[in-house]
C-alpha atoms as a PDB file:
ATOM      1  CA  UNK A   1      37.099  37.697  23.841  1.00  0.00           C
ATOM      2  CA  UNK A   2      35.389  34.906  22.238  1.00  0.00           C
ATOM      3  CA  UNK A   3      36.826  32.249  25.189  1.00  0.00           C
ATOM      4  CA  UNK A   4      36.020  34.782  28.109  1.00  0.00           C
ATOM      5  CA  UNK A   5      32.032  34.756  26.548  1.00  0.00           C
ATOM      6  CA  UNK A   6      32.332  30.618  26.202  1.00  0.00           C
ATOM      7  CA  UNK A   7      33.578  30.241  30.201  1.00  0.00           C
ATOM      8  CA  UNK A   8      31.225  33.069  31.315  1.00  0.00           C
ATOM      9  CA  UNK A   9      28.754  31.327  29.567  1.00  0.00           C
ATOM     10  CA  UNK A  10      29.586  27.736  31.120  1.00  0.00           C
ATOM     11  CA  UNK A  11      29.753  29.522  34.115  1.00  0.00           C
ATOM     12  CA  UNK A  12      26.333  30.529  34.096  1.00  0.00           C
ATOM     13  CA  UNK A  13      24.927  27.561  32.937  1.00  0.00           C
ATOM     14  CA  UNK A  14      26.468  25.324  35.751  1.00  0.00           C
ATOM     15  CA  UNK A  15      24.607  23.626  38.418  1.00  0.00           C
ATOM     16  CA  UNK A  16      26.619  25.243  41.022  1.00  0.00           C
ATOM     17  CA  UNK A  17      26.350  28.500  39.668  1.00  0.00           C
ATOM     18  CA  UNK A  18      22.643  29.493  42.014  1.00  0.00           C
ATOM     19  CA  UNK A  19      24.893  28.659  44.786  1.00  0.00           C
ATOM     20  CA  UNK A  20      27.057  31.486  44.342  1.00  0.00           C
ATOM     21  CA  UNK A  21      26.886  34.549  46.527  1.00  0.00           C
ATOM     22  CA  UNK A  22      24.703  37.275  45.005  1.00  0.00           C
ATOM     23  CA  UNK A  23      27.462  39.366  44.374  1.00  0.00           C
ATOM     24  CA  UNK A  24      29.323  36.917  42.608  1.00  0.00           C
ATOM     25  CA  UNK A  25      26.717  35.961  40.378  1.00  0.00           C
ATOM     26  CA  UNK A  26      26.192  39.878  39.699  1.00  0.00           C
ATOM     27  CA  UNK A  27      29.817  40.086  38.686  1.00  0.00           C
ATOM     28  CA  UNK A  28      29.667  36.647  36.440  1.00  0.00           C
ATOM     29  CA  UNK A  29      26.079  38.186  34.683  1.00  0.00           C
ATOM     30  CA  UNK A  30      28.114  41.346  34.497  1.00  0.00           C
ATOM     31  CA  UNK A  31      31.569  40.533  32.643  1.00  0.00           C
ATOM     32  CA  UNK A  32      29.306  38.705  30.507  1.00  0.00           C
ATOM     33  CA  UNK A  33      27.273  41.415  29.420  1.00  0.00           C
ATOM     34  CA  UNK A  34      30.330  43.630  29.154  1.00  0.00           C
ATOM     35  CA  UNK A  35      32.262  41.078  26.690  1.00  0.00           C
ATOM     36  CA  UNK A  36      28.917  40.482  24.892  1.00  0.00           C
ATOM     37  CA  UNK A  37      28.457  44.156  24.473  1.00  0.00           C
ATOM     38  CA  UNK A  38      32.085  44.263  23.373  1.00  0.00           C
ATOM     39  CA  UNK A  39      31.752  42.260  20.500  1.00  0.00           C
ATOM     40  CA  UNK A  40      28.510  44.546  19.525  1.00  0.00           C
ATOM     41  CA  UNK A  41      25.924  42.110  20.740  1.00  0.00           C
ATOM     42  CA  UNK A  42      24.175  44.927  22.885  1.00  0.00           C
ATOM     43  CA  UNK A  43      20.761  43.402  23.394  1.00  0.00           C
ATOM     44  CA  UNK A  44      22.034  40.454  24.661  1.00  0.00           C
ATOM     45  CA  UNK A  45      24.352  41.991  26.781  1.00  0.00           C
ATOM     46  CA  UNK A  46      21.049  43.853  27.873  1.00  0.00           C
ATOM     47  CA  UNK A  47      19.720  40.790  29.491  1.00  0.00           C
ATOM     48  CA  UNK A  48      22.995  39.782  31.438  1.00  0.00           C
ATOM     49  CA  UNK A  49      22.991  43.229  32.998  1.00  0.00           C
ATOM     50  CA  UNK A  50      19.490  43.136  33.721  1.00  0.00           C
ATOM     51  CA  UNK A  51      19.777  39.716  35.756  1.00  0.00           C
ATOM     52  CA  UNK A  52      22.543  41.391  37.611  1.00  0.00           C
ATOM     53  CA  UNK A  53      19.944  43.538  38.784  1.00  0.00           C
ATOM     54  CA  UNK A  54      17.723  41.393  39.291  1.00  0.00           C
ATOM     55  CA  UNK A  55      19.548  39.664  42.141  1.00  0.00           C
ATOM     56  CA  UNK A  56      20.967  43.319  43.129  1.00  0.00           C
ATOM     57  CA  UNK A  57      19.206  46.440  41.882  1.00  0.00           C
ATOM     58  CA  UNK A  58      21.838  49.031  42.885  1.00  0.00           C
ATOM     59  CA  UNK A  59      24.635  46.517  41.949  1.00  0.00           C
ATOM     60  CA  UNK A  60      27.008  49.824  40.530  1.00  0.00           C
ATOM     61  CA  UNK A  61      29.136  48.474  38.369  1.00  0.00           C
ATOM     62  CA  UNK A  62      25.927  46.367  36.543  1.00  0.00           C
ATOM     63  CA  UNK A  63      24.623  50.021  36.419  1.00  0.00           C
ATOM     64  CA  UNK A  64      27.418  51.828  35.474  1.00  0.00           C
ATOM     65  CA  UNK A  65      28.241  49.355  32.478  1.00  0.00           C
ATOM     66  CA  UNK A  66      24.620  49.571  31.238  1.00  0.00           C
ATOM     67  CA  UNK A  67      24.610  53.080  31.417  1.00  0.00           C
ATOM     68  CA  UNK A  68      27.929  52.931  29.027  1.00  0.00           C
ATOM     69  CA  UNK A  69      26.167  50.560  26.527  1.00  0.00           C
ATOM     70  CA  UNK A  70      23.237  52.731  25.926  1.00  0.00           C
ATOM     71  CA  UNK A  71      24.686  55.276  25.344  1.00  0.00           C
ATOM     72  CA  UNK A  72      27.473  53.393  22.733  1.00  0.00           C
ATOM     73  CA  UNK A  73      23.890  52.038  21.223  1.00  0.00           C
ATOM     74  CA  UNK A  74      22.680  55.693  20.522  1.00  0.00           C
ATOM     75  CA  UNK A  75      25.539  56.506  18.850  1.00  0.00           C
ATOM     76  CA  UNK A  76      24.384  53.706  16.104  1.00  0.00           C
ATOM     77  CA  UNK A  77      20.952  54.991  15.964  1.00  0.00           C
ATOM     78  CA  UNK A  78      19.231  57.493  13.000  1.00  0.00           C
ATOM     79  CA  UNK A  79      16.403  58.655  15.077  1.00  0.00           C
ATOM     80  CA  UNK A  80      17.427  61.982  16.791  1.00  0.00           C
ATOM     81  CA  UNK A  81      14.705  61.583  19.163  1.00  0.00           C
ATOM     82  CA  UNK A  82      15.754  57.687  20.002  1.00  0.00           C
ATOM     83  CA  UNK A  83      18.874  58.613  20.648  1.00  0.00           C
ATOM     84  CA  UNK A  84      17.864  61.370  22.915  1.00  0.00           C
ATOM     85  CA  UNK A  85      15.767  58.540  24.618  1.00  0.00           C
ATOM     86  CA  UNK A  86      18.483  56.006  25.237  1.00  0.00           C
ATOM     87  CA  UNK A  87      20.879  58.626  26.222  1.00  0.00           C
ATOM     88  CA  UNK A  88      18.487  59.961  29.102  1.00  0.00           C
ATOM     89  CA  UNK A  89      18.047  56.522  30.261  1.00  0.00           C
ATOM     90  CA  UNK A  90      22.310  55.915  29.875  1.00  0.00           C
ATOM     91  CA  UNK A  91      21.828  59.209  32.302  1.00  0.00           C
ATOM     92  CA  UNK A  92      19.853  57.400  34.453  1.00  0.00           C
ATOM     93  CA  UNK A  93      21.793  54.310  35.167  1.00  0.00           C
ATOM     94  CA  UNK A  94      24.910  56.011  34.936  1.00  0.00           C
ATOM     95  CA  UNK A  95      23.830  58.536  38.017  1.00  0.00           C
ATOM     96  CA  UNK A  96      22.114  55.588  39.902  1.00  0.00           C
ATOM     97  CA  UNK A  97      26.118  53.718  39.628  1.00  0.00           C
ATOM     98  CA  UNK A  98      27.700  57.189  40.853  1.00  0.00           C
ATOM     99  CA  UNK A  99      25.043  57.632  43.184  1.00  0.00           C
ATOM    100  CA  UNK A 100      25.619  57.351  47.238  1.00  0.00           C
ATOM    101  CA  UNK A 101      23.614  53.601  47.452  1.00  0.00           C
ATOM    102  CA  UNK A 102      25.227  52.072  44.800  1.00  0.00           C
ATOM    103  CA  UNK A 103      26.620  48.886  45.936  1.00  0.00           C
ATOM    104  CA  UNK A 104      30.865  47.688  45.101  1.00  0.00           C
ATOM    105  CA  UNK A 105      33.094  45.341  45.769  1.00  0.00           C
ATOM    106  CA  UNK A 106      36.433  47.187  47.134  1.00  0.00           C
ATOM    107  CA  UNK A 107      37.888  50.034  45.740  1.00  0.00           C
ATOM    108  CA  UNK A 108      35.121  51.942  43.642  1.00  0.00           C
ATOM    109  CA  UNK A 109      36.776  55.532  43.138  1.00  0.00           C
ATOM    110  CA  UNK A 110      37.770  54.806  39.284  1.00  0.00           C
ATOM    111  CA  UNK A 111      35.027  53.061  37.930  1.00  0.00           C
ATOM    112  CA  UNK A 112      32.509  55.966  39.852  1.00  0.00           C
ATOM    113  CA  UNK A 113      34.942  59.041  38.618  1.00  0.00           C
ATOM    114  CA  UNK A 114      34.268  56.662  34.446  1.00  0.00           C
ATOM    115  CA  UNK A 115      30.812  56.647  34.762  1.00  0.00           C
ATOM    116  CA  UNK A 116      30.731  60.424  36.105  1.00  0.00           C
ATOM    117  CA  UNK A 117      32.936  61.247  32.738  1.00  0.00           C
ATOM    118  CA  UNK A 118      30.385  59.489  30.701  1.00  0.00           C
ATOM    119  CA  UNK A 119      27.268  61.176  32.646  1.00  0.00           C
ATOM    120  CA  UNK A 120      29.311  64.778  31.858  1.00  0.00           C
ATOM    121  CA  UNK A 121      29.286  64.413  27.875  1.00  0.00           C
ATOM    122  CA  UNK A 122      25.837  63.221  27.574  1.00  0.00           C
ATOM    123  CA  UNK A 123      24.606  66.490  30.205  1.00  0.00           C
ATOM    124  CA  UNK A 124      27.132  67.847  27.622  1.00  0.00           C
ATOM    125  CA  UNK A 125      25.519  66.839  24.417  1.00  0.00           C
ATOM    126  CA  UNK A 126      22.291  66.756  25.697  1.00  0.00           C
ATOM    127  CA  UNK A 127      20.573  69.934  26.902  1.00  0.00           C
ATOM    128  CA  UNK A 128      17.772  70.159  29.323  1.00  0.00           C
ATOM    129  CA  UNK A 129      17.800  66.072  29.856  1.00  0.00           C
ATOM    130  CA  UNK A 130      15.634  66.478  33.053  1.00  0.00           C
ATOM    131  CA  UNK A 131      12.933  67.764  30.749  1.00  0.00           C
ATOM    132  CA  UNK A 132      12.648  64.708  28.713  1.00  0.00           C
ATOM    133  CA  UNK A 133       9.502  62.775  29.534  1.00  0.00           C
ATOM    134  CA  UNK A 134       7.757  59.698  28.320  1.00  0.00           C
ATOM    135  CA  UNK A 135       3.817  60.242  27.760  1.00  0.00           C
ATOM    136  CA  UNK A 136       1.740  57.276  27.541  1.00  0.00           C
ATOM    137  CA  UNK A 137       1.104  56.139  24.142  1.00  0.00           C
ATOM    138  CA  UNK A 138      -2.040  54.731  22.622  1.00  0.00           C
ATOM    139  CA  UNK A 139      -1.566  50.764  22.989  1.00  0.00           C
ATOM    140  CA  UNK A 140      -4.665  50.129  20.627  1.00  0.00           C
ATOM    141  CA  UNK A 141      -8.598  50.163  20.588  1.00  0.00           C
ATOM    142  CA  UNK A 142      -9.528  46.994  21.652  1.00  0.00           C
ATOM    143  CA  UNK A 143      -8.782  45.403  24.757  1.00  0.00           C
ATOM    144  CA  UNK A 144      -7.276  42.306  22.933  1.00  0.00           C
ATOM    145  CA  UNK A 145      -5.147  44.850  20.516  1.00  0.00           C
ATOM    146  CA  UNK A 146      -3.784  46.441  23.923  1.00  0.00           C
ATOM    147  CA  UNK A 147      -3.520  43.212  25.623  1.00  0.00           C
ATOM    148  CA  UNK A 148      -1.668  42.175  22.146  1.00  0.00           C
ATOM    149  CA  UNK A 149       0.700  45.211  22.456  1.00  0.00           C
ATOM    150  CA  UNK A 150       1.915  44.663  25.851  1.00  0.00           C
ATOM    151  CA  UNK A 151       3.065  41.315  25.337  1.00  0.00           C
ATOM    152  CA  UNK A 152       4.416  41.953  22.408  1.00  0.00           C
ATOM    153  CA  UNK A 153       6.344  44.876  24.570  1.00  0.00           C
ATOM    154  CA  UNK A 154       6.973  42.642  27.514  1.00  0.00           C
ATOM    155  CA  UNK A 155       8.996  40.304  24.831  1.00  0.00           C
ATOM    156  CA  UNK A 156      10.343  42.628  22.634  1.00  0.00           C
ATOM    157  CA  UNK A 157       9.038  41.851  19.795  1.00  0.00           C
ATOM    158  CA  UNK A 158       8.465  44.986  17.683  1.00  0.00           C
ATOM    159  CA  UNK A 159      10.684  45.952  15.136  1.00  0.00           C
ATOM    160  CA  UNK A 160      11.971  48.972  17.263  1.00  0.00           C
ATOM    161  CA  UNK A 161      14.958  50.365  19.648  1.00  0.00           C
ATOM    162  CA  UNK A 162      13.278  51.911  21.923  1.00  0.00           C
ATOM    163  CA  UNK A 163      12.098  48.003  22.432  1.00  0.00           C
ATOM    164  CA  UNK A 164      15.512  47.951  24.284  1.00  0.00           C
ATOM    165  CA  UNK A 165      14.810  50.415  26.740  1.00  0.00           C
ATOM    166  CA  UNK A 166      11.729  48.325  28.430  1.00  0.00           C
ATOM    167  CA  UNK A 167       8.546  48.137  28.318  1.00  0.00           C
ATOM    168  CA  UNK A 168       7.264  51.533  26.966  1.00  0.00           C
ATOM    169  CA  UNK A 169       4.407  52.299  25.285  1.00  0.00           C
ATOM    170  CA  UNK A 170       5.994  54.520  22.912  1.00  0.00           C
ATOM    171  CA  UNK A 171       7.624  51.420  21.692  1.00  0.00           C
ATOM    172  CA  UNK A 172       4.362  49.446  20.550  1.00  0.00           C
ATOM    173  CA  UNK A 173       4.935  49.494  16.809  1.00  0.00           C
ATOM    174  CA  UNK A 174       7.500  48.896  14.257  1.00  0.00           C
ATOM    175  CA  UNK A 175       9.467  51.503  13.238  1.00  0.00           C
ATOM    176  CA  UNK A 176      12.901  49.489  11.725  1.00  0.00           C
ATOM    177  CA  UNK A 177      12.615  49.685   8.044  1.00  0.00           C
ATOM    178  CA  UNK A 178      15.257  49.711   5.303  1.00  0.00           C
ATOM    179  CA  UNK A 179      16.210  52.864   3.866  1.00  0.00           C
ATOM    180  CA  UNK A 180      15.073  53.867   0.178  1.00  0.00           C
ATOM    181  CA  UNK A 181      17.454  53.304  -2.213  1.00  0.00           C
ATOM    182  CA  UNK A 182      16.781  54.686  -5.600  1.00  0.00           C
ATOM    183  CA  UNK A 183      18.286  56.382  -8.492  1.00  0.00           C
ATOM    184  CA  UNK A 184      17.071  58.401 -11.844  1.00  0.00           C
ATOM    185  CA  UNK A 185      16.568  55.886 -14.792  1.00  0.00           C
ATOM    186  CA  UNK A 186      18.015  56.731 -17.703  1.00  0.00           C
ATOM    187  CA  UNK A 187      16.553  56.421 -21.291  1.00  0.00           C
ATOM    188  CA  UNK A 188      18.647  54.528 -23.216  1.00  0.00           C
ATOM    189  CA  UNK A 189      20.388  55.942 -26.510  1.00  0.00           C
ATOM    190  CA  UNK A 190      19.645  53.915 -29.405  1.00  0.00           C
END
């Protein structure tokens, strides 16, 4: 995996590379995210599928794959109600890659009937999903504090998951902190 991620990467970086078609330089920005999110390097993987579609916004298999790796990354989180977050928006791109305008290269029947799997269990696991919403949260007081905020959202800087999902409001504080670890002390017997 580790030499598919260096020529994907060289790839990328080449000179040539803007001269691509778009829909080869979806599928490079793609299989790169895929390998990185492989090797459990989701958030970077985040920003390869996000130039995908960038260049193609119903690119399906872009959509598909990051519908997958959100919903792998709630798996790994504590916070029942961020993982009911990132697996409404794995919901999202996962319908949007099964959905009638989703653009493919050749033969698309598998990869749609994987990513309709993978929207069943989370429609499965996740009960009244349409009724999930995302209320505007406070972003401060002051104008500078809100103006702070938002870039601090638009480059993911807080010390939170639901970072990952975009720029939310509900993301505009840190929430990542290390568990508590204690124990009883003991008197000692003399």
């Amino acid at each position: 995996m580790g030499k598919q991620i260096l020529h994907l990467r060289r790839c990328v970086g080449h000179q040539g590379f803007l001269q691509l078609q778009d829909v080869r330089r979806c599928q490079v920005f793609t299989n790169l995210a895929n390998s990185l999110n492989t090797v459990g390097r989701f958030v970077e993987a985040l920003d390869y599928w996000e130039r995908a579609l960038e260049i193609r916004s119903r690119f399906g298999m872009a959509l598909g794959n990051l519908g997958c790796g959100l919903e792998e990354y709630a798996r790994s989180l504590s916070d029942p109600g961020h993982k009911v977050l990132f697996l409404k928006f794995a919901h999202t791109n996962l319908a949007a890659a099964t959905g009638a305008d989703a653009e493919y290269e050749g033969d698309c029947d598998s990869a749609k009937n994987f990513f309709k799997a993978r929207m069943a269990r989370i429609e499965k696991n996740v009960p009244r999903l349409n009724e999930i919403s995302l209320h505007p949260h406070s972003m401060g007081r002051s104008e500078a504090e809100q103006s702070y905020r938002s870039w601090c959202l638009r480059n993911r800087l807080f010390l939170n998951p639901l970072n990952d999902l975009g720029d939310l409001s509900i993301a505009n504080n840190d929430v990542l902190m290390m568990p508590p670890f204690s124990r009883r002390l003991e008197h000692p017997r003399f």
